[in-house]
PDB file of N, CA and C in Angstrom:
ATOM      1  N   UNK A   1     106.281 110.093  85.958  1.00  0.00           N
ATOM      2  CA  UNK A   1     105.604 109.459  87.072  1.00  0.00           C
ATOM      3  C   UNK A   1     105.651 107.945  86.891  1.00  0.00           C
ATOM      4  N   UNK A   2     105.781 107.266  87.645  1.00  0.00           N
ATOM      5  CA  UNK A   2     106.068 105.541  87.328  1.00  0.00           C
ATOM      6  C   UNK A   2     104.461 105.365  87.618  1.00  0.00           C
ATOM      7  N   UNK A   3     104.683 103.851  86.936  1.00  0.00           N
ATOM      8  CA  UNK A   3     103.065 103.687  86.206  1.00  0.00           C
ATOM      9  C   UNK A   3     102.768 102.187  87.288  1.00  0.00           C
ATOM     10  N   UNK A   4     102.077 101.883  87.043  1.00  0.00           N
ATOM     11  CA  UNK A   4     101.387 100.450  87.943  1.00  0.00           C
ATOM     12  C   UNK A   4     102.266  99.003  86.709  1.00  0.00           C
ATOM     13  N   UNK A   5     102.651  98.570  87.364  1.00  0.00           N
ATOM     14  CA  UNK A   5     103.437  97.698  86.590  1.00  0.00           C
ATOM     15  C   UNK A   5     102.274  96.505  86.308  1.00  0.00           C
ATOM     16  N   UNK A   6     102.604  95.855  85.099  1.00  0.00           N
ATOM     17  CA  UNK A   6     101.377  95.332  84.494  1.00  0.00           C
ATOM     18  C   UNK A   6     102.022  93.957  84.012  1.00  0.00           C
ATOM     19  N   UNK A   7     102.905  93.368  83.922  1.00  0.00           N
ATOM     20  CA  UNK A   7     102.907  92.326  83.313  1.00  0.00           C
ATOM     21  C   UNK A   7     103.898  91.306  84.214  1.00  0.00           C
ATOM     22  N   UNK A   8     103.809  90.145  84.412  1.00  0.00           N
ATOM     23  CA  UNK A   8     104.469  88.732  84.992  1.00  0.00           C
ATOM     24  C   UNK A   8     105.811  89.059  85.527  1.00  0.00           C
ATOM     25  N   UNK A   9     106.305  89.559  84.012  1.00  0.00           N
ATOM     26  CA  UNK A   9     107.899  89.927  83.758  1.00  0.00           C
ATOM     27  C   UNK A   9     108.267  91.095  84.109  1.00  0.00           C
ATOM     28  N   UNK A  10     107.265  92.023  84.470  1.00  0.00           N
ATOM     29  CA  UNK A  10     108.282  93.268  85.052  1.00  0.00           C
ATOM     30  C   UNK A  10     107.658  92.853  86.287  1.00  0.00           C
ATOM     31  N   UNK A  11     106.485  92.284  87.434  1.00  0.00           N
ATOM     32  CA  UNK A  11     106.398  91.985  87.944  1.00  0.00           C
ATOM     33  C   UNK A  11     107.581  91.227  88.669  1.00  0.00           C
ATOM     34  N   UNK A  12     107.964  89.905  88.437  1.00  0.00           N
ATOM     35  CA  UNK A  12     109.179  89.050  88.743  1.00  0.00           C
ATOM     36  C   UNK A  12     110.470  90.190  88.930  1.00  0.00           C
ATOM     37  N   UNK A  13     110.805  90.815  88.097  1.00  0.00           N
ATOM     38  CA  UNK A  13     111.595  91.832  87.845  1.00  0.00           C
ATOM     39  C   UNK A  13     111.794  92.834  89.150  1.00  0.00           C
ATOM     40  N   UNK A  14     110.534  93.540  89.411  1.00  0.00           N
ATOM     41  CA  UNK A  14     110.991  94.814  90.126  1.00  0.00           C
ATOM     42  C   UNK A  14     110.559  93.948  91.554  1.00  0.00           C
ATOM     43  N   UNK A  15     110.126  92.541  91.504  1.00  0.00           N
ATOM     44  CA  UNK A  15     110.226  92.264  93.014  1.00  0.00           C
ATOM     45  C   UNK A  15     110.911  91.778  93.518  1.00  0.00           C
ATOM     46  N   UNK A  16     112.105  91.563  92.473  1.00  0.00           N
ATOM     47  CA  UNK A  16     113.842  91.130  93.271  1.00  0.00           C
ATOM     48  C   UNK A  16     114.551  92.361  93.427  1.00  0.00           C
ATOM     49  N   UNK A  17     113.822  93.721  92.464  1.00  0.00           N
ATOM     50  CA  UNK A  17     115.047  94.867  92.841  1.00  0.00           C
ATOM     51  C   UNK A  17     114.410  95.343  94.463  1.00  0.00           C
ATOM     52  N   UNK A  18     113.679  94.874  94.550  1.00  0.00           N
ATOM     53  CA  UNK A  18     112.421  95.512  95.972  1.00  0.00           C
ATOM     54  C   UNK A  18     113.042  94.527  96.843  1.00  0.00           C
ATOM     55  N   UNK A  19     112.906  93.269  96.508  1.00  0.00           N
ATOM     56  CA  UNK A  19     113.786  92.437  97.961  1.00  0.00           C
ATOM     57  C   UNK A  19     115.207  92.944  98.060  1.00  0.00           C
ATOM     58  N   UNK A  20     116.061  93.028  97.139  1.00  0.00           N
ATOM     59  CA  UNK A  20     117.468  93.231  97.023  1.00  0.00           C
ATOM     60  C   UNK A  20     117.309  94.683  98.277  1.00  0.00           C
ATOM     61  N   UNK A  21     116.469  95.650  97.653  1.00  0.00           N
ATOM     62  CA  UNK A  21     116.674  97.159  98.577  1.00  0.00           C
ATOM     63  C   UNK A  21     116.137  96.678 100.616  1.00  0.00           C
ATOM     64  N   UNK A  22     115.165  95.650 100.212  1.00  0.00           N
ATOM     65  CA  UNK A  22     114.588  95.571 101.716  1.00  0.00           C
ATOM     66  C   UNK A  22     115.605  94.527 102.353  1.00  0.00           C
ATOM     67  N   UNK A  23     115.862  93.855 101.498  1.00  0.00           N
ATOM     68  CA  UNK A  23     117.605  93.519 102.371  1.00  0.00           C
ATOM     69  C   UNK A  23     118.682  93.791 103.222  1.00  0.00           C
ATOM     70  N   UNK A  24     118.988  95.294 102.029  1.00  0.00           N
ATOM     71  CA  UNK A  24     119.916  96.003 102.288  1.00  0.00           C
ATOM     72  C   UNK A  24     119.882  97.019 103.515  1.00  0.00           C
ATOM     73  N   UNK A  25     118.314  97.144 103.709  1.00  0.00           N
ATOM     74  CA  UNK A  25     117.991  98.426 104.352  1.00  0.00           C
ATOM     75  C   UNK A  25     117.461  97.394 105.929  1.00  0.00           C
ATOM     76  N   UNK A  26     117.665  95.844 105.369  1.00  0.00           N
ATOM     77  CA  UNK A  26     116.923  95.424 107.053  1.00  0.00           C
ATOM     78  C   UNK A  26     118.688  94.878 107.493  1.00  0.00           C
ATOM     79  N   UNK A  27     119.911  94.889 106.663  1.00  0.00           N
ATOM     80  CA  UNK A  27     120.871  94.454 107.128  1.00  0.00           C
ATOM     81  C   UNK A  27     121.326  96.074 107.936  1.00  0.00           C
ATOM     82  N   UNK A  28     120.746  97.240 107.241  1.00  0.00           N
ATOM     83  CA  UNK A  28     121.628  98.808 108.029  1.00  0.00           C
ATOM     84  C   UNK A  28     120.541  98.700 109.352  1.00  0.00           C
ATOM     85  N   UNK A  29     119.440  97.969 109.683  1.00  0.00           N
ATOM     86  CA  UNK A  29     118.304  98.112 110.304  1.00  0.00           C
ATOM     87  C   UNK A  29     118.185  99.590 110.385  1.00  0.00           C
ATOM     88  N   UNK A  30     117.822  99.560 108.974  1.00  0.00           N
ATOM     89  CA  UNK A  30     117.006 100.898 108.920  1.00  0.00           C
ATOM     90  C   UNK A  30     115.523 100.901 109.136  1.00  0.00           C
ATOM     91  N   UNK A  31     114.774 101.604 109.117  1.00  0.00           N
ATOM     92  CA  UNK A  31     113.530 101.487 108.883  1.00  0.00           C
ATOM     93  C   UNK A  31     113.131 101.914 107.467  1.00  0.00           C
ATOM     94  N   UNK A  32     112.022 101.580 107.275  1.00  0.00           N
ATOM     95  CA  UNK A  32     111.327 101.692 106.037  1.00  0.00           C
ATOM     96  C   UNK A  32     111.370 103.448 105.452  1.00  0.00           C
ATOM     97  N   UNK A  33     110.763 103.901 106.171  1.00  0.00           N
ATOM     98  CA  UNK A  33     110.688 105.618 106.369  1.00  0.00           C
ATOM     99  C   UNK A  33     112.148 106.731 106.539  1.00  0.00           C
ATOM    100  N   UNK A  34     112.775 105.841 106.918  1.00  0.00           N
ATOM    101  CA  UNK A  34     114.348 106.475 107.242  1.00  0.00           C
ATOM    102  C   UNK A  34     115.216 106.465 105.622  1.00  0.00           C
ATOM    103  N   UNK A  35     114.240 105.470 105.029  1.00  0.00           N
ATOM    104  CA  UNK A  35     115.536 104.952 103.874  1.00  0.00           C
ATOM    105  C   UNK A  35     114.519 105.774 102.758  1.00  0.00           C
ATOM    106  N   UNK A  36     113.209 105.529 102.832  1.00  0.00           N
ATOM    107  CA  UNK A  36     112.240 106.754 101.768  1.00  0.00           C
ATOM    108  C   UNK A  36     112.894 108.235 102.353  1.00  0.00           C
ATOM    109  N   UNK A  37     113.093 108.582 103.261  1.00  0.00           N
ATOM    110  CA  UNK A  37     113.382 110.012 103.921  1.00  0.00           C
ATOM    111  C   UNK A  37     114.805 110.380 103.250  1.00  0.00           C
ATOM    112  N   UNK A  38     115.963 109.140 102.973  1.00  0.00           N
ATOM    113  CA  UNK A  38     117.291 110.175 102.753  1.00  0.00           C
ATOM    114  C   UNK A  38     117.140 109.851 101.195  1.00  0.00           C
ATOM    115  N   UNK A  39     116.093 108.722 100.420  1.00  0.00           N
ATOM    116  CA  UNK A  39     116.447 108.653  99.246  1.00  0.00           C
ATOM    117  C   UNK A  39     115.204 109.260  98.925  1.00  0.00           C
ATOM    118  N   UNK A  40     114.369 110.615  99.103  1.00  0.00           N
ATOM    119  CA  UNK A  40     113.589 111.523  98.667  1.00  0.00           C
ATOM    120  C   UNK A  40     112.509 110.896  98.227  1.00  0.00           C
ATOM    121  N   UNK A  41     112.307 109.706  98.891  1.00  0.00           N
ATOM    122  CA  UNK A  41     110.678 109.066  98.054  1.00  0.00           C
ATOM    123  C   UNK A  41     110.026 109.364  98.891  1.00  0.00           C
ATOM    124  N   UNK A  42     108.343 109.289  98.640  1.00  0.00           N
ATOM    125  CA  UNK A  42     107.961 108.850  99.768  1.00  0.00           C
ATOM    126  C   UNK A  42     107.304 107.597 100.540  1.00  0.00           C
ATOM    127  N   UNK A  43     106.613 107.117 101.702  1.00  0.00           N
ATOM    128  CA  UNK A  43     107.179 105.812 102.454  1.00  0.00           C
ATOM    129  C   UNK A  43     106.814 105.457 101.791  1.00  0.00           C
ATOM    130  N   UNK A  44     105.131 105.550 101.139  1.00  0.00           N
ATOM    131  CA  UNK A  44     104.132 104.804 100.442  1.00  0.00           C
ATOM    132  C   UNK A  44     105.145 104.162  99.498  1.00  0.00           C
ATOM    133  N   UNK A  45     105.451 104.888  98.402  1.00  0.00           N
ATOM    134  CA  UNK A  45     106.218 104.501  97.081  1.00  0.00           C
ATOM    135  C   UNK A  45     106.958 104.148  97.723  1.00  0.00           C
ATOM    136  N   UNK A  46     107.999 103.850  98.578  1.00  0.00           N
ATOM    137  CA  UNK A  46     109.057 102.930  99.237  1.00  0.00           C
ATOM    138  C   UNK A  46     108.395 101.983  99.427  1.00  0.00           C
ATOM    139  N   UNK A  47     107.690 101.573 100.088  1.00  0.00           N
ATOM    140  CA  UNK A  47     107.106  99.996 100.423  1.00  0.00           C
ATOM    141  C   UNK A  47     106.543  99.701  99.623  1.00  0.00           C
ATOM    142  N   UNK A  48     105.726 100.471  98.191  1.00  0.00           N
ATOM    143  CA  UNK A  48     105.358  99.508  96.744  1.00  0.00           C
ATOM    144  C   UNK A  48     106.832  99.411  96.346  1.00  0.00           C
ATOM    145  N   UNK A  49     107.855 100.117  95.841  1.00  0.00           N
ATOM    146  CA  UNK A  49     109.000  99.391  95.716  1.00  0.00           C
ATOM    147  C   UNK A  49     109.630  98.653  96.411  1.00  0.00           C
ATOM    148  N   UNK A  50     109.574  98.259  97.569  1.00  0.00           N
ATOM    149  CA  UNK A  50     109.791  97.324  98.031  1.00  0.00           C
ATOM    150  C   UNK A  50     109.379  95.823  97.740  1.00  0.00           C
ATOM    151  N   UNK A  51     107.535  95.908  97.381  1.00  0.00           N
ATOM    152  CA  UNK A  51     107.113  94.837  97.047  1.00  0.00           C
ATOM    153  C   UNK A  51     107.234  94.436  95.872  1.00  0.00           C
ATOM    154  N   UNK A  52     108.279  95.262  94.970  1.00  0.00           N
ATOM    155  CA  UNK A  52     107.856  95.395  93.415  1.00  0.00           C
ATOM    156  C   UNK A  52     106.321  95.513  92.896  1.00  0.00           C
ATOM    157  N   UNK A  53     105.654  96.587  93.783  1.00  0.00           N
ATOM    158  CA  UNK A  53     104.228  96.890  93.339  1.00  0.00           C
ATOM    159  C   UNK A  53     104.589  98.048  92.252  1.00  0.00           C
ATOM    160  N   UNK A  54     105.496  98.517  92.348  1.00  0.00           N
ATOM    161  CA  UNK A  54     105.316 100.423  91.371  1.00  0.00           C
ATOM    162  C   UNK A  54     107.028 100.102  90.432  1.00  0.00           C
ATOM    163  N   UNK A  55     106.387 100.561  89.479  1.00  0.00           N
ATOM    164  CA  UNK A  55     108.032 100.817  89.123  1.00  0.00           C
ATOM    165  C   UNK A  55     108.698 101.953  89.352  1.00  0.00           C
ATOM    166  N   UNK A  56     110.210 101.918  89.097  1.00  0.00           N
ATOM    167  CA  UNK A  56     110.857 102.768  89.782  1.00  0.00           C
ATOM    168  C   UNK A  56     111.759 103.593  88.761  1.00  0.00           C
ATOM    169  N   UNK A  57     112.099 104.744  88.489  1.00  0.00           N
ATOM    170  CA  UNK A  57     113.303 105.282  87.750  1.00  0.00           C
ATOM    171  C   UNK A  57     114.358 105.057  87.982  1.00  0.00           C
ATOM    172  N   UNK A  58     115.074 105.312  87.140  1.00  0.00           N
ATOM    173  CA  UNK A  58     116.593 105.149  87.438  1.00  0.00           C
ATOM    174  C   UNK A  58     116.995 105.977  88.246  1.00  0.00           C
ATOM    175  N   UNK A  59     116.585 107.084  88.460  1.00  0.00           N
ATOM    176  CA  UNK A  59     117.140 108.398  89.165  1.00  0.00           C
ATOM    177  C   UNK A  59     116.927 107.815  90.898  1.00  0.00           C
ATOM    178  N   UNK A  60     115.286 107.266  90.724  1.00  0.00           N
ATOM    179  CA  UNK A  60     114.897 106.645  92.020  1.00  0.00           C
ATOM    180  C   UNK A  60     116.295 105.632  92.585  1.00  0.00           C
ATOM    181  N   UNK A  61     116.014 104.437  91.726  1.00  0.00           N
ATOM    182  CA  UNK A  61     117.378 103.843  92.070  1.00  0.00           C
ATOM    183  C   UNK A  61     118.784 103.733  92.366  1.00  0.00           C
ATOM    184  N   UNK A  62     119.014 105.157  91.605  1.00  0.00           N
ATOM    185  CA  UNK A  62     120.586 105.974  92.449  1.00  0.00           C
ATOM    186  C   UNK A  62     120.386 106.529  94.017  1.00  0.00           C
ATOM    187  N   UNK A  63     119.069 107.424  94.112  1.00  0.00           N
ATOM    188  CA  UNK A  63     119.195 107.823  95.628  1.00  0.00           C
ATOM    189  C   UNK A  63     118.988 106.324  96.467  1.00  0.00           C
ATOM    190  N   UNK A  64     117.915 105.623  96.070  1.00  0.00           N
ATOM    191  CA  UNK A  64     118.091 104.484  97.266  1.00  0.00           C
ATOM    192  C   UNK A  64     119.317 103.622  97.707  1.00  0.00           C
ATOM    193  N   UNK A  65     120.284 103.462  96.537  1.00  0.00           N
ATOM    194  CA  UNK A  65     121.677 102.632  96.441  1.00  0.00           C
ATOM    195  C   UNK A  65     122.600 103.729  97.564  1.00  0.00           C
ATOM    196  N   UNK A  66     122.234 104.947  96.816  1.00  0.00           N
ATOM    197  CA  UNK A  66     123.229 105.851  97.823  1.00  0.00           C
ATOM    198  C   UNK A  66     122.655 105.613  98.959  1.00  0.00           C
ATOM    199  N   UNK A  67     121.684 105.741  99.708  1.00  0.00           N
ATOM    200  CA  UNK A  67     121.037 105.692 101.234  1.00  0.00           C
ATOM    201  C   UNK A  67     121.165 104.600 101.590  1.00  0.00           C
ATOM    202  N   UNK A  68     121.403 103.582 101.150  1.00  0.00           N
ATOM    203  CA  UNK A  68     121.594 102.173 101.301  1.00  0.00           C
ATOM    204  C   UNK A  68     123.690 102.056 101.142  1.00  0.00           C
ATOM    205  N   UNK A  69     124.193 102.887 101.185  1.00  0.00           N
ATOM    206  CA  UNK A  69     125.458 102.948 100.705  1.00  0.00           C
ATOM    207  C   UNK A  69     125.812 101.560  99.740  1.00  0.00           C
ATOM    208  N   UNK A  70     125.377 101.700  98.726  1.00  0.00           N
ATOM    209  CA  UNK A  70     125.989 100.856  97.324  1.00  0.00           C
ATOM    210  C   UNK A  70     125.866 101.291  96.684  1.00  0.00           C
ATOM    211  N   UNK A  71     126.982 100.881  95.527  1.00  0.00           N
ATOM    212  CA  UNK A  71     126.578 101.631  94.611  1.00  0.00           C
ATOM    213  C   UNK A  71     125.196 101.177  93.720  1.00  0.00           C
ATOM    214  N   UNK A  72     124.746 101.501  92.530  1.00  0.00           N
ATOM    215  CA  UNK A  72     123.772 101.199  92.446  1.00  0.00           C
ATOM    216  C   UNK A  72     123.869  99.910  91.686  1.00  0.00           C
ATOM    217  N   UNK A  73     125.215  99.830  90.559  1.00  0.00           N
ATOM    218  CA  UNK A  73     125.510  98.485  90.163  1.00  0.00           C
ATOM    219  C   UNK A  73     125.479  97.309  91.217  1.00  0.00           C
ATOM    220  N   UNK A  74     125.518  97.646  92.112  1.00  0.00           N
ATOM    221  CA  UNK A  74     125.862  96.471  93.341  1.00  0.00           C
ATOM    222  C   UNK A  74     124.479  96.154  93.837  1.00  0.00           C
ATOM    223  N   UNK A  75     123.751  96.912  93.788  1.00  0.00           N
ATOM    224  CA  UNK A  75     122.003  96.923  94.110  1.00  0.00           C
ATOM    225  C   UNK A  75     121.232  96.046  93.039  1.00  0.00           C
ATOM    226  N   UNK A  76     121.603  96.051  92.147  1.00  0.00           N
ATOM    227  CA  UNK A  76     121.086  95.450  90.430  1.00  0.00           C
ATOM    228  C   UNK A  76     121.866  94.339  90.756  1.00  0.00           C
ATOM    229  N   UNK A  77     123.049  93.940  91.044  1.00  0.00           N
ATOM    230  CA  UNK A  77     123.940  92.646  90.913  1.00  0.00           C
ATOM    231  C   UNK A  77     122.720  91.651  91.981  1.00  0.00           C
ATOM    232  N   UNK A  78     122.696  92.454  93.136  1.00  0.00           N
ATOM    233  CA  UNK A  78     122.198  92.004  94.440  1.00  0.00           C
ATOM    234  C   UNK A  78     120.902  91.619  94.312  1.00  0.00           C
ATOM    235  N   UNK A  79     120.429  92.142  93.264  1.00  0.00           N
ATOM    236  CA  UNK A  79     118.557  91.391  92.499  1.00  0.00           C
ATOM    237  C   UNK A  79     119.022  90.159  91.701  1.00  0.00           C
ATOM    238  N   UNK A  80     120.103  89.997  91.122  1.00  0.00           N
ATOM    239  CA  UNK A  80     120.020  88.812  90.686  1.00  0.00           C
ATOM    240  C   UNK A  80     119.461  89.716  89.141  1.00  0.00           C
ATOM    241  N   UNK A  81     119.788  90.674  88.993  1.00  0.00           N
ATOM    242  CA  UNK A  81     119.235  91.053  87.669  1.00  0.00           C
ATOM    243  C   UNK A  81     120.834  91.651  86.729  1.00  0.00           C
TER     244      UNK A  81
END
């Protein structure tokens, strides 16, 4: 279960992988719910990952790259991480 992220640095961290995904998903103009719906989250936890409020798994981060069609290296490049 991903935990409440607690410190500056994973803070800074998961809120460029959260802009990088709300990027990607406002360039497909997807909606918020469309992109939690094909990458099996749900919205809630989509829009804390979005804000980099929650952290996320790796597993998480393969379905959203796929629903977002990138790969997921290209999603991580695209944070600037």
């Amino acid at each position: 279960m991903a935990r409440v992220v607690d410190t500056p640095e994973e803070r800074q961290t998961l809120a460029k992988l959260g802009n990088a995904i709300r990027a990607r998903r406002n360039h497909l103009h997807m909606s918020q719910e469309a992109l939690a719906d094909a990458a099996k989250i749900s919205r809630t936890h989509m829009g804390e990952v979005e804000r980099g409020k929650r952290n996320v798994s790796f597993t998480a981060v393969v379905r959203i790259a796929k629903a977002v069609d990138m790969p997921p290296s290209e999603l991580i490049t695209a944070a600037g991480l």
